[in-house]
PDB file of N, CA and C in Angstrom:
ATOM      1  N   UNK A   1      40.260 -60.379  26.642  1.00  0.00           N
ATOM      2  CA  UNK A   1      40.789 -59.767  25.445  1.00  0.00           C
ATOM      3  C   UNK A   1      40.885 -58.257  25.682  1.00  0.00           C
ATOM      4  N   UNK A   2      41.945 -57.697  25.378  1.00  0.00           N
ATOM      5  CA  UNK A   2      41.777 -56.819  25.479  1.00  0.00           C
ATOM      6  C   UNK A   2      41.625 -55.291  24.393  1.00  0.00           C
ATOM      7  N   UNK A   3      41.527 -54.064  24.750  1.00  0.00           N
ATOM      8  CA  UNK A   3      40.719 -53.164  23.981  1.00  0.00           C
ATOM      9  C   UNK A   3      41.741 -52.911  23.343  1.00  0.00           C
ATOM     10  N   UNK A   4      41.412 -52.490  22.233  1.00  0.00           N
ATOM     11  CA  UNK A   4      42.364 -51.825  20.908  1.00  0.00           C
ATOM     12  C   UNK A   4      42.408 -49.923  21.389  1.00  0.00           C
ATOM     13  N   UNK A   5      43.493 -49.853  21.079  1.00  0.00           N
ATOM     14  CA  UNK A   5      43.464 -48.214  21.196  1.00  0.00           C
ATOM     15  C   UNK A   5      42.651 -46.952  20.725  1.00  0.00           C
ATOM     16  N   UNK A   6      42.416 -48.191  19.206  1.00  0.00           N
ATOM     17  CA  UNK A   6      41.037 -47.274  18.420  1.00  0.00           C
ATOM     18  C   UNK A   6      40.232 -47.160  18.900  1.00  0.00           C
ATOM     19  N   UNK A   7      39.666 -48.562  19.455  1.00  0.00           N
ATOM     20  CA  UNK A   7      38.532 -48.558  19.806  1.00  0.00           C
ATOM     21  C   UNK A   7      37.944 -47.949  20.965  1.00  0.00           C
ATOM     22  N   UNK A   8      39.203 -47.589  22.185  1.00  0.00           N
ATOM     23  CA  UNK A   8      38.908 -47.082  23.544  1.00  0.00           C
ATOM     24  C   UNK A   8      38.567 -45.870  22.789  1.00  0.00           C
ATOM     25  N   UNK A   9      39.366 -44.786  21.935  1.00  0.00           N
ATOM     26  CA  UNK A   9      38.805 -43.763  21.538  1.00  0.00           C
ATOM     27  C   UNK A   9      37.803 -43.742  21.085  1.00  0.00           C
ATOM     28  N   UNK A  10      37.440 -44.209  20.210  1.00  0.00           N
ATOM     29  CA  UNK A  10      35.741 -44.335  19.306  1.00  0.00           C
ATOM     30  C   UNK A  10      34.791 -44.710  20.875  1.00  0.00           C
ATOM     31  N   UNK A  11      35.155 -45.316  21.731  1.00  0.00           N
ATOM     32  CA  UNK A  11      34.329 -45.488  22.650  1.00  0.00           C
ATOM     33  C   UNK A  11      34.157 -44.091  23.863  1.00  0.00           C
ATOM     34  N   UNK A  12      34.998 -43.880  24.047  1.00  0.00           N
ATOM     35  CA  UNK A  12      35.276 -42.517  24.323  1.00  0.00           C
ATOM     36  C   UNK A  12      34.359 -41.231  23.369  1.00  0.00           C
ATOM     37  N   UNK A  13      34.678 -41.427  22.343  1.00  0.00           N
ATOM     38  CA  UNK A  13      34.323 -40.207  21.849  1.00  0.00           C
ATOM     39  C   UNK A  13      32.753 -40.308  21.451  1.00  0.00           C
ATOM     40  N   UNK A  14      32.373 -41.171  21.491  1.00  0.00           N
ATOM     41  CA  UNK A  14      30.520 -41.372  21.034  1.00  0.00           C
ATOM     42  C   UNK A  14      30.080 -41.304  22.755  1.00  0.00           C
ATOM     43  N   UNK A  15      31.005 -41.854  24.001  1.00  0.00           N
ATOM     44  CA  UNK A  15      30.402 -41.586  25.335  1.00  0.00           C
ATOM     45  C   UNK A  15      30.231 -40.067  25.475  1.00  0.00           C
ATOM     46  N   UNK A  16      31.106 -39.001  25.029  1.00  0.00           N
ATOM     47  CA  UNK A  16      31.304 -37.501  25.149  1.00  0.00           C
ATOM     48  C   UNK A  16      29.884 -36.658  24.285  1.00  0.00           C
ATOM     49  N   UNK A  17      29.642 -37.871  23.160  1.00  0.00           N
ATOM     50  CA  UNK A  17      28.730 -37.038  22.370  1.00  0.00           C
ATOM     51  C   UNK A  17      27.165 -37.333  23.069  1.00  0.00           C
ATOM     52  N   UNK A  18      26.914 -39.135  23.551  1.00  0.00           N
ATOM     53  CA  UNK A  18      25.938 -39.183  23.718  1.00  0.00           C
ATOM     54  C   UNK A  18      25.421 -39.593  25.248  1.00  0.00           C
ATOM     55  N   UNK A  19      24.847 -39.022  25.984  1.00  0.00           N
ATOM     56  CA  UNK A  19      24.415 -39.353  27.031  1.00  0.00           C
ATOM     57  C   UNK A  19      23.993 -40.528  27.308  1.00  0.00           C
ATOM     58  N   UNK A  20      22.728 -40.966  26.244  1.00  0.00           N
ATOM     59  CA  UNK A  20      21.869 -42.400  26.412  1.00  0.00           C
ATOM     60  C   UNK A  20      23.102 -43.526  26.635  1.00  0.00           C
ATOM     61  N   UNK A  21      23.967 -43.154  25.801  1.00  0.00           N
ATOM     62  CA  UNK A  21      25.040 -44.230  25.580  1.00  0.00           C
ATOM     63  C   UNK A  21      25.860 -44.163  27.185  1.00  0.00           C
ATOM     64  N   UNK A  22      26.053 -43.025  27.525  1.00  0.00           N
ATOM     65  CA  UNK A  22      27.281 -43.342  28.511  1.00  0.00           C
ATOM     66  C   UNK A  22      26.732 -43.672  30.252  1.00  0.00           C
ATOM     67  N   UNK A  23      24.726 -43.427  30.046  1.00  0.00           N
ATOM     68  CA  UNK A  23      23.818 -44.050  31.083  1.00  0.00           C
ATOM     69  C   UNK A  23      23.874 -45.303  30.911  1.00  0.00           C
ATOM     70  N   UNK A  24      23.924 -46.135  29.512  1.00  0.00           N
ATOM     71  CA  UNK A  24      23.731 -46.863  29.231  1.00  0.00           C
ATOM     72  C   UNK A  24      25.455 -48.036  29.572  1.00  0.00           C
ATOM     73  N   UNK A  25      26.624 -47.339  29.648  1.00  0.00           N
ATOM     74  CA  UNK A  25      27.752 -47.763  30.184  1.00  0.00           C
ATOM     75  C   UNK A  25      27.763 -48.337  31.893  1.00  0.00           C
ATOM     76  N   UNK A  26      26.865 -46.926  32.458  1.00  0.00           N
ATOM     77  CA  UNK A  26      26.653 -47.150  33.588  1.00  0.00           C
ATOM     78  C   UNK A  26      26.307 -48.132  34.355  1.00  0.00           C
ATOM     79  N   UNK A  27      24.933 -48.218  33.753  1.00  0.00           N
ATOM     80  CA  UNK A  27      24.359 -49.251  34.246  1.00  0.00           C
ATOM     81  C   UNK A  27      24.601 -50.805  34.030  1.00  0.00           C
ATOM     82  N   UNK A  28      25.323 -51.245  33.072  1.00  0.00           N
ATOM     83  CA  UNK A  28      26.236 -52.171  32.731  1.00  0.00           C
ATOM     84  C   UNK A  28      26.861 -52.269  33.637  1.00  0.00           C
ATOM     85  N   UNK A  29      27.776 -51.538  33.877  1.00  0.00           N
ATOM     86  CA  UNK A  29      28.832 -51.515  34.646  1.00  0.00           C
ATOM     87  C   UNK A  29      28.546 -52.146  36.161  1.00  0.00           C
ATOM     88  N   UNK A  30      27.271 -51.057  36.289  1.00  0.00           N
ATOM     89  CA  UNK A  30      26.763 -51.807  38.057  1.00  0.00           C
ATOM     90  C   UNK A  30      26.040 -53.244  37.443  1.00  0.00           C
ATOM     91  N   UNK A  31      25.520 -53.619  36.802  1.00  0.00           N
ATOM     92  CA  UNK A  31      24.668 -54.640  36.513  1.00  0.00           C
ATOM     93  C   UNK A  31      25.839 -55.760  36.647  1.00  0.00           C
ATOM     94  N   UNK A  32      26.670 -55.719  35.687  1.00  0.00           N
ATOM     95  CA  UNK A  32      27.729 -56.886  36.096  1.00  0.00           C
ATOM     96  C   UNK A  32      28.244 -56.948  37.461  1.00  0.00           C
ATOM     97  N   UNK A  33      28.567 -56.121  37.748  1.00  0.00           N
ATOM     98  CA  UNK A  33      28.738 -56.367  39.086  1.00  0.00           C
ATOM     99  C   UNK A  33      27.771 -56.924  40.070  1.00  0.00           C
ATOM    100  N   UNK A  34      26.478 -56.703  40.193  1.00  0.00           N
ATOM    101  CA  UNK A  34      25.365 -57.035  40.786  1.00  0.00           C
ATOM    102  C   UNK A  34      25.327 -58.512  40.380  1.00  0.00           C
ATOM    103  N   UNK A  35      25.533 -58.819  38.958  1.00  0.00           N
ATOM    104  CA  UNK A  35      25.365 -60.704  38.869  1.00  0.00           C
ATOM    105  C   UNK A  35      26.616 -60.894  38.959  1.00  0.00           C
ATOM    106  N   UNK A  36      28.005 -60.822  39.917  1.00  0.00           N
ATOM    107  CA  UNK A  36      28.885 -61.714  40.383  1.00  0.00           C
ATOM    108  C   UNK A  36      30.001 -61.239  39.171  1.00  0.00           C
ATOM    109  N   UNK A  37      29.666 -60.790  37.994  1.00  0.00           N
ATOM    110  CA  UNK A  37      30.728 -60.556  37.290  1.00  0.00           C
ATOM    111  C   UNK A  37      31.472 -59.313  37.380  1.00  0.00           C
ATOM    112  N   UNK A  38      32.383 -59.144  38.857  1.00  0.00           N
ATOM    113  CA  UNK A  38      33.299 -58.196  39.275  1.00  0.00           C
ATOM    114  C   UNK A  38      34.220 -57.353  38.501  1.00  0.00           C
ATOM    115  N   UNK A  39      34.847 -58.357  37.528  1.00  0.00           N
ATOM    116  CA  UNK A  39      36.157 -58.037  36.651  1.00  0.00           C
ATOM    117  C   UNK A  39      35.264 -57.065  35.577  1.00  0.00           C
ATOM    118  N   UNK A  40      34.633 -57.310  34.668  1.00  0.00           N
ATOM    119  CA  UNK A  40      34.131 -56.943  33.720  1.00  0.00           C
ATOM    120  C   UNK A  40      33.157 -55.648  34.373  1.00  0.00           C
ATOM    121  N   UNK A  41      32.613 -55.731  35.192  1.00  0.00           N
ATOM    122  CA  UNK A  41      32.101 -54.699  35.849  1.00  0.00           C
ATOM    123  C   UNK A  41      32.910 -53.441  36.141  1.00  0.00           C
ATOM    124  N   UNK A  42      33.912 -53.905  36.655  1.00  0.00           N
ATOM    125  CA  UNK A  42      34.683 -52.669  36.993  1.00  0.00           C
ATOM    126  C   UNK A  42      35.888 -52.191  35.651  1.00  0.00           C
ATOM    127  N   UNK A  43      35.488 -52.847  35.047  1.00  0.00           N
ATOM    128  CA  UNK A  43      36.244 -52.715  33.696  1.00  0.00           C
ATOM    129  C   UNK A  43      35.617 -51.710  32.749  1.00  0.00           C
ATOM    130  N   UNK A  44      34.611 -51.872  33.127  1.00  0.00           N
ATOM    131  CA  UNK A  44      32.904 -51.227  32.356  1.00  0.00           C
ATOM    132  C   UNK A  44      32.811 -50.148  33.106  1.00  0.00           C
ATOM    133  N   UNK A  45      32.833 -49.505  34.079  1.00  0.00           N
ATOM    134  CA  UNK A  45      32.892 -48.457  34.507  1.00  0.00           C
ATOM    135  C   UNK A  45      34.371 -47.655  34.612  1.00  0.00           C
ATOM    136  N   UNK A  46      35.863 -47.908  34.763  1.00  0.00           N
ATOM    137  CA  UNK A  46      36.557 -47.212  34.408  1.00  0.00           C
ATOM    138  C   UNK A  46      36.667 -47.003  32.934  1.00  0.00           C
ATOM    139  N   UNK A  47      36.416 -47.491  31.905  1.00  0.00           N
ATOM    140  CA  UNK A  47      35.948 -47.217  30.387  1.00  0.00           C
ATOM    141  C   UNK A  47      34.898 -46.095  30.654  1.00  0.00           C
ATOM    142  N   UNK A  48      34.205 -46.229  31.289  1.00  0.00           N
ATOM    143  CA  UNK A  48      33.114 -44.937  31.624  1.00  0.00           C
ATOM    144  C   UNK A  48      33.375 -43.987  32.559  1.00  0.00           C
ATOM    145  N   UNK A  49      34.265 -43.960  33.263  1.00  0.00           N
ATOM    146  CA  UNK A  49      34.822 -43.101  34.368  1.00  0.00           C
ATOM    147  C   UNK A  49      35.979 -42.149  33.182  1.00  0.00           C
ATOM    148  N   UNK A  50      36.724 -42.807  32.315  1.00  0.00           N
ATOM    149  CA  UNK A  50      37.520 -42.162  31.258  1.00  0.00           C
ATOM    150  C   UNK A  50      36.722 -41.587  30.642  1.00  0.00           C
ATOM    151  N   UNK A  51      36.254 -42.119  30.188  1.00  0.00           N
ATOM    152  CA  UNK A  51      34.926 -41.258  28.846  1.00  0.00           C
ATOM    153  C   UNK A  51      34.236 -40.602  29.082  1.00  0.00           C
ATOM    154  N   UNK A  52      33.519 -40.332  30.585  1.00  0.00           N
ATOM    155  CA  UNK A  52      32.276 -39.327  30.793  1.00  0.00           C
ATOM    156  C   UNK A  52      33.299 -37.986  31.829  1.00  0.00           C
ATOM    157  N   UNK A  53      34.391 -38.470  32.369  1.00  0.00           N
ATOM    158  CA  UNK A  53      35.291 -37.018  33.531  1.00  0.00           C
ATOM    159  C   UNK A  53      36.252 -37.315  34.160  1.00  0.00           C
ATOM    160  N   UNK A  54      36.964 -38.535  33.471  1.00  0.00           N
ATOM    161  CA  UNK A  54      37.884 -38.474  34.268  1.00  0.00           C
ATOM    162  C   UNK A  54      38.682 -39.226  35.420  1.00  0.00           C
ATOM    163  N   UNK A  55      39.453 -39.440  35.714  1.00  0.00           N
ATOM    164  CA  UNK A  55      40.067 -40.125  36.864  1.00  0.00           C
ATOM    165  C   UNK A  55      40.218 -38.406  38.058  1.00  0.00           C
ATOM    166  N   UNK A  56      40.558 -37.563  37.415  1.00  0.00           N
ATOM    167  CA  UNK A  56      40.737 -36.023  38.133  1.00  0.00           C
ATOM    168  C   UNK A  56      39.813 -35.807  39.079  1.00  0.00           C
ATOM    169  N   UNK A  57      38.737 -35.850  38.030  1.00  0.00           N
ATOM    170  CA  UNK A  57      37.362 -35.188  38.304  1.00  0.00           C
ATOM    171  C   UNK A  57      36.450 -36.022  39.462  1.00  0.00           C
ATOM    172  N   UNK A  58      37.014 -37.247  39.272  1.00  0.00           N
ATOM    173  CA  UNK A  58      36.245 -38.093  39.740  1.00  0.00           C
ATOM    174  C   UNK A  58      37.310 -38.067  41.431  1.00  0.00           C
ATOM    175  N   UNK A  59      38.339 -37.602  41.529  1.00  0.00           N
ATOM    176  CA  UNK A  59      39.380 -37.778  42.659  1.00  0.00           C
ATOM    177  C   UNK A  59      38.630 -36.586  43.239  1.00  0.00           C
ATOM    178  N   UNK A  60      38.905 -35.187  42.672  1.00  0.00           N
ATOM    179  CA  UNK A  60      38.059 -34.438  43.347  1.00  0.00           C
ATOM    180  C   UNK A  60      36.852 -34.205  44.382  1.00  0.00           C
ATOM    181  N   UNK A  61      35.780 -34.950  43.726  1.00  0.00           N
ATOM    182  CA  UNK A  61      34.269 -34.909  44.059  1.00  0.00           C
ATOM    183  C   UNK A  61      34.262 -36.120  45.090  1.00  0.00           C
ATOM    184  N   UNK A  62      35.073 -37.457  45.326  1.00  0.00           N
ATOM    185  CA  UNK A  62      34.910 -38.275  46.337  1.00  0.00           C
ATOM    186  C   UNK A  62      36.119 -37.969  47.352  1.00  0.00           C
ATOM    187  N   UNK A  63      37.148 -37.096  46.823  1.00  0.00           N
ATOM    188  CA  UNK A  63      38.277 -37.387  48.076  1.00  0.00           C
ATOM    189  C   UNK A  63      39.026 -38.964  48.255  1.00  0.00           C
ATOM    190  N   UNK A  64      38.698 -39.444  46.885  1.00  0.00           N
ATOM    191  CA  UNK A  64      39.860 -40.645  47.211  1.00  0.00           C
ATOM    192  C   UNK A  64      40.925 -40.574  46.044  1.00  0.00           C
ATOM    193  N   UNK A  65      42.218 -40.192  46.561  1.00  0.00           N
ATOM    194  CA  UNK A  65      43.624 -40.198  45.400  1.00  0.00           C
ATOM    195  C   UNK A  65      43.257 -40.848  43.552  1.00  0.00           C
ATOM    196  N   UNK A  66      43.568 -40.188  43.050  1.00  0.00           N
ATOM    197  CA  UNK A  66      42.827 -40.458  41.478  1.00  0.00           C
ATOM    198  C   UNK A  66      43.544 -41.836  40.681  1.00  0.00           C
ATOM    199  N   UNK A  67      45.230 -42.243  41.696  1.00  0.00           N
ATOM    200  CA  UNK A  67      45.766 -43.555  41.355  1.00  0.00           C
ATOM    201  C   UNK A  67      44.903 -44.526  41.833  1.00  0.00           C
ATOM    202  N   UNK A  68      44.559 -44.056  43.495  1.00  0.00           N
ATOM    203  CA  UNK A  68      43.728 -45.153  44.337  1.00  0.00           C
ATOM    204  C   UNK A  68      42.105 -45.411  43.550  1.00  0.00           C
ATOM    205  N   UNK A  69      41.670 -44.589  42.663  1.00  0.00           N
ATOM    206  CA  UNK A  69      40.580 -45.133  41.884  1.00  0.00           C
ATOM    207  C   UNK A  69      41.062 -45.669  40.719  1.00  0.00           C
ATOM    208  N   UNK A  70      41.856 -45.768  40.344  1.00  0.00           N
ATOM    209  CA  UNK A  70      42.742 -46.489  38.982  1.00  0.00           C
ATOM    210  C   UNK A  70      43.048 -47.593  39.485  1.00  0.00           C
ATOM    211  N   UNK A  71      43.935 -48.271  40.385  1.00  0.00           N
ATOM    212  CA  UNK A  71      44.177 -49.182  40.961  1.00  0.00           C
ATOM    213  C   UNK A  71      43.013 -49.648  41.521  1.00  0.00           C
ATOM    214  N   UNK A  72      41.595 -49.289  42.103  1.00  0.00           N
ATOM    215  CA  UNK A  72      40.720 -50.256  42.671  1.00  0.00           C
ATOM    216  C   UNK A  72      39.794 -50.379  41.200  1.00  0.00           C
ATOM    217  N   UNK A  73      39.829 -49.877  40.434  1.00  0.00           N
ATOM    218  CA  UNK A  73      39.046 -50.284  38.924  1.00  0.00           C
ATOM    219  C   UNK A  73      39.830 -51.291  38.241  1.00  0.00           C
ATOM    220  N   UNK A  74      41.008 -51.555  38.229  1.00  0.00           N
ATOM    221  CA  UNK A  74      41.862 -52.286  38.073  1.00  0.00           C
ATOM    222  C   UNK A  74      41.790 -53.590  37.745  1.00  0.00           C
ATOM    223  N   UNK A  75      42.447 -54.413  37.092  1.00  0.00           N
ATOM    224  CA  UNK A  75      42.128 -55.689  36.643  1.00  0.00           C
ATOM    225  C   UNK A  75      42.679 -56.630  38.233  1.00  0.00           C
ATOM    226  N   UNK A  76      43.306 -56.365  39.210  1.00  0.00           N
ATOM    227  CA  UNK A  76      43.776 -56.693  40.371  1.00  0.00           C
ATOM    228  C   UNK A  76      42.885 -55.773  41.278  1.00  0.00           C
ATOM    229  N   UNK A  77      42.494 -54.634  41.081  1.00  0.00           N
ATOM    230  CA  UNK A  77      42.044 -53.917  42.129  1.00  0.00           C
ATOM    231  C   UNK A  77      40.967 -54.697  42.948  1.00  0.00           C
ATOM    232  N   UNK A  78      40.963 -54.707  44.253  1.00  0.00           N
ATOM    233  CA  UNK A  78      39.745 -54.848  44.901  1.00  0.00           C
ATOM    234  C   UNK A  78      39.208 -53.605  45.966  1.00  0.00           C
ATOM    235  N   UNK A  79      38.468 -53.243  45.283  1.00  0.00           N
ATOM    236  CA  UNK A  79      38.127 -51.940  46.054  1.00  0.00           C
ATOM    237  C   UNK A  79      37.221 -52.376  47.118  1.00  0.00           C
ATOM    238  N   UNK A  80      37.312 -51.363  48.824  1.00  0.00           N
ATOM    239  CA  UNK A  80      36.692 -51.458  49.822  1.00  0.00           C
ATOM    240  C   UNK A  80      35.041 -50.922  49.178  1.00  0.00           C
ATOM    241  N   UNK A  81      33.670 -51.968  50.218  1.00  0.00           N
ATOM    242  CA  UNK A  81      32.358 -51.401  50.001  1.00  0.00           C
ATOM    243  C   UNK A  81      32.298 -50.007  49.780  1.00  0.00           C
ATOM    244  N   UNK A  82      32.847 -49.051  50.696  1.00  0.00           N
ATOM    245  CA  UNK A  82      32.591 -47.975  50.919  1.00  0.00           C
ATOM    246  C   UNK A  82      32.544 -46.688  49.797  1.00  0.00           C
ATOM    247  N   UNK A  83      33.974 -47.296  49.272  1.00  0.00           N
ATOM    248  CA  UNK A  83      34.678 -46.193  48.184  1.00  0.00           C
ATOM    249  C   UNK A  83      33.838 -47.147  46.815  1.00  0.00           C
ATOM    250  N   UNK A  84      33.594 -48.130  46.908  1.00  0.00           N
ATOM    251  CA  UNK A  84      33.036 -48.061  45.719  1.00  0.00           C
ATOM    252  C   UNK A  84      31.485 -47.804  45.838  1.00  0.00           C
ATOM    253  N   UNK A  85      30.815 -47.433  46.651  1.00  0.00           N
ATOM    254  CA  UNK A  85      29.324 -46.912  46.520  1.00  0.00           C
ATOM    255  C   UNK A  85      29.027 -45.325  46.497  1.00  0.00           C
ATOM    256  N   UNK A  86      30.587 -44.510  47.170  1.00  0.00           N
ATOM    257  CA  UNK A  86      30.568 -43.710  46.934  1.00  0.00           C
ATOM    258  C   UNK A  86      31.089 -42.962  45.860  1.00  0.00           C
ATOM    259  N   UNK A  87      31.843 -43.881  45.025  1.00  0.00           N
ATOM    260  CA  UNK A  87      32.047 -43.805  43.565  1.00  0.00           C
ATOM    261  C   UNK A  87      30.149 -44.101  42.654  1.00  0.00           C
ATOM    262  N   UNK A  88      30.095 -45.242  42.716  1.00  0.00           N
ATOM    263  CA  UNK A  88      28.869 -44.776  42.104  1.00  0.00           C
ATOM    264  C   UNK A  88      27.745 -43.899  42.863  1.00  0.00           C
ATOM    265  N   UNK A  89      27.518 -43.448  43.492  1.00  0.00           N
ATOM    266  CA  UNK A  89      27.211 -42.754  43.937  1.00  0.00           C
ATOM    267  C   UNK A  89      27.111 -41.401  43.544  1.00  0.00           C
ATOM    268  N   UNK A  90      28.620 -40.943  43.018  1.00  0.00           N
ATOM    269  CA  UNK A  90      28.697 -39.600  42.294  1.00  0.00           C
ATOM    270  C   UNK A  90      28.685 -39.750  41.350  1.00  0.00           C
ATOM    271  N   UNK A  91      28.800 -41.099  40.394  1.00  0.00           N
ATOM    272  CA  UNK A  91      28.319 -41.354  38.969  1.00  0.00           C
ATOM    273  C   UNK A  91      27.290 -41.363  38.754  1.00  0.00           C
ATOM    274  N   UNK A  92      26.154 -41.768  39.725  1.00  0.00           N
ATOM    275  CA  UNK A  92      24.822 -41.432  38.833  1.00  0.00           C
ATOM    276  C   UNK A  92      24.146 -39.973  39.226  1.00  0.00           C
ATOM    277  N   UNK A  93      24.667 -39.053  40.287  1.00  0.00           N
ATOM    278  CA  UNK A  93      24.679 -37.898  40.414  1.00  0.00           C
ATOM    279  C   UNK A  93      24.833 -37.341  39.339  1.00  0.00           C
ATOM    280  N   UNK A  94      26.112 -37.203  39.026  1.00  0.00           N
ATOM    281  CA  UNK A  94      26.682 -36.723  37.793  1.00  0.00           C
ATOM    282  C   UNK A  94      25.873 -36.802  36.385  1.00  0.00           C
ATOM    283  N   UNK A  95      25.625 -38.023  36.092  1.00  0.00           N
ATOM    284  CA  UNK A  95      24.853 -38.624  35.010  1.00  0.00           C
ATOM    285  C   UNK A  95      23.406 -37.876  35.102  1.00  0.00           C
ATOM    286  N   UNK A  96      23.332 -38.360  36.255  1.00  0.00           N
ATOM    287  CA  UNK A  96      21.287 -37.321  36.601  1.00  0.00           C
ATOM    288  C   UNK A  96      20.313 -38.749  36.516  1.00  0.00           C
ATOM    289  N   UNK A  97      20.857 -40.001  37.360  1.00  0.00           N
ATOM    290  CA  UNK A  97      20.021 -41.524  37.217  1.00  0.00           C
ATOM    291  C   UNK A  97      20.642 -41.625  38.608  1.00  0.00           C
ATOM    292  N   UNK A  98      19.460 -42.374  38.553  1.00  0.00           N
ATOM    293  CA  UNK A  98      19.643 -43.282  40.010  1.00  0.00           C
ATOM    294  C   UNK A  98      18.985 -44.778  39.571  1.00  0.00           C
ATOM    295  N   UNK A  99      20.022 -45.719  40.028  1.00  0.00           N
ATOM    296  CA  UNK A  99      19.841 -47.064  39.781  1.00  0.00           C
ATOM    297  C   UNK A  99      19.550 -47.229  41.070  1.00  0.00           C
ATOM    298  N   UNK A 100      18.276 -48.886  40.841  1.00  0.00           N
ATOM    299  CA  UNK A 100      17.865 -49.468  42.323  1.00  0.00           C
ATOM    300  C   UNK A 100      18.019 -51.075  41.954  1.00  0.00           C
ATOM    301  N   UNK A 101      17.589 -51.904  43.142  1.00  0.00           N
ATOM    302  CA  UNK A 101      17.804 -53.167  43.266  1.00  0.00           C
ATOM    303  C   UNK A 101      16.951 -53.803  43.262  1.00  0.00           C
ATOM    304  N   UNK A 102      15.875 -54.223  42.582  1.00  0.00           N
ATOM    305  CA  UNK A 102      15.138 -54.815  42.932  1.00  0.00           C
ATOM    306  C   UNK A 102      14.872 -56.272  42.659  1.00  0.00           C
ATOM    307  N   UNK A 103      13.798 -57.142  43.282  1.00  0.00           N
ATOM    308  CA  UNK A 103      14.437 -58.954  42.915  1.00  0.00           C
ATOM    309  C   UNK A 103      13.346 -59.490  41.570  1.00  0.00           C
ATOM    310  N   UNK A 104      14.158 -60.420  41.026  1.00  0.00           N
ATOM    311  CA  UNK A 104      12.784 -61.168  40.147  1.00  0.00           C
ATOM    312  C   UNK A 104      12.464 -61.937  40.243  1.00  0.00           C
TER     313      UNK A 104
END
């Protein structure tokens, strides 16, 4: 299903106001991904890549083209290991968290 226009803004604009919230995007974002759910994962972090700096900002600081991170966040995208660890990578830099892996 997809997002309503309102709602990307209202989601947007409470990520700009509140930090807890847009750590809290973050880690979603990697978490789905970590249990197998790829699509929604990377869906969950370009919603958070918009809302916390950017597709620009974010082209800048890794050196990969700001379409080529649009297209590998993408509902088709499959992004290489590399570029996507060094995408999160500067997301939880940025943020000021560092997520780990551990088993249960």
């Amino acid at each position: 299903m997809a997002l309503t226009r309102q709602f990307r803004t209202t989601l947007r604009e409470r990520a700009q106001k509140d930090g807890e919230f847009r750590q809290a995007m973050l880690k979603e974002g990697i978490d789905s991904m970590l249990a197998g759910d790829v699509a929604t994962g990377k869906a969950i972090l370009r919603d958070y890549i918009n809302a916390a700096e950017g597709f620009a900002s974010l082209s800048e600081a890794t050196s990969i083209p700001a379409k080529s991170l649009m297209r590998m966040l993408g509902p088709k995208g499959n992004p290489r290991a590399e570029n996507l660890f060094q995408v999160i990578r500067h997301l939880q830099a940025s943020e000021g968290v560092q997520f780990g892996v551990a088993p249960r």
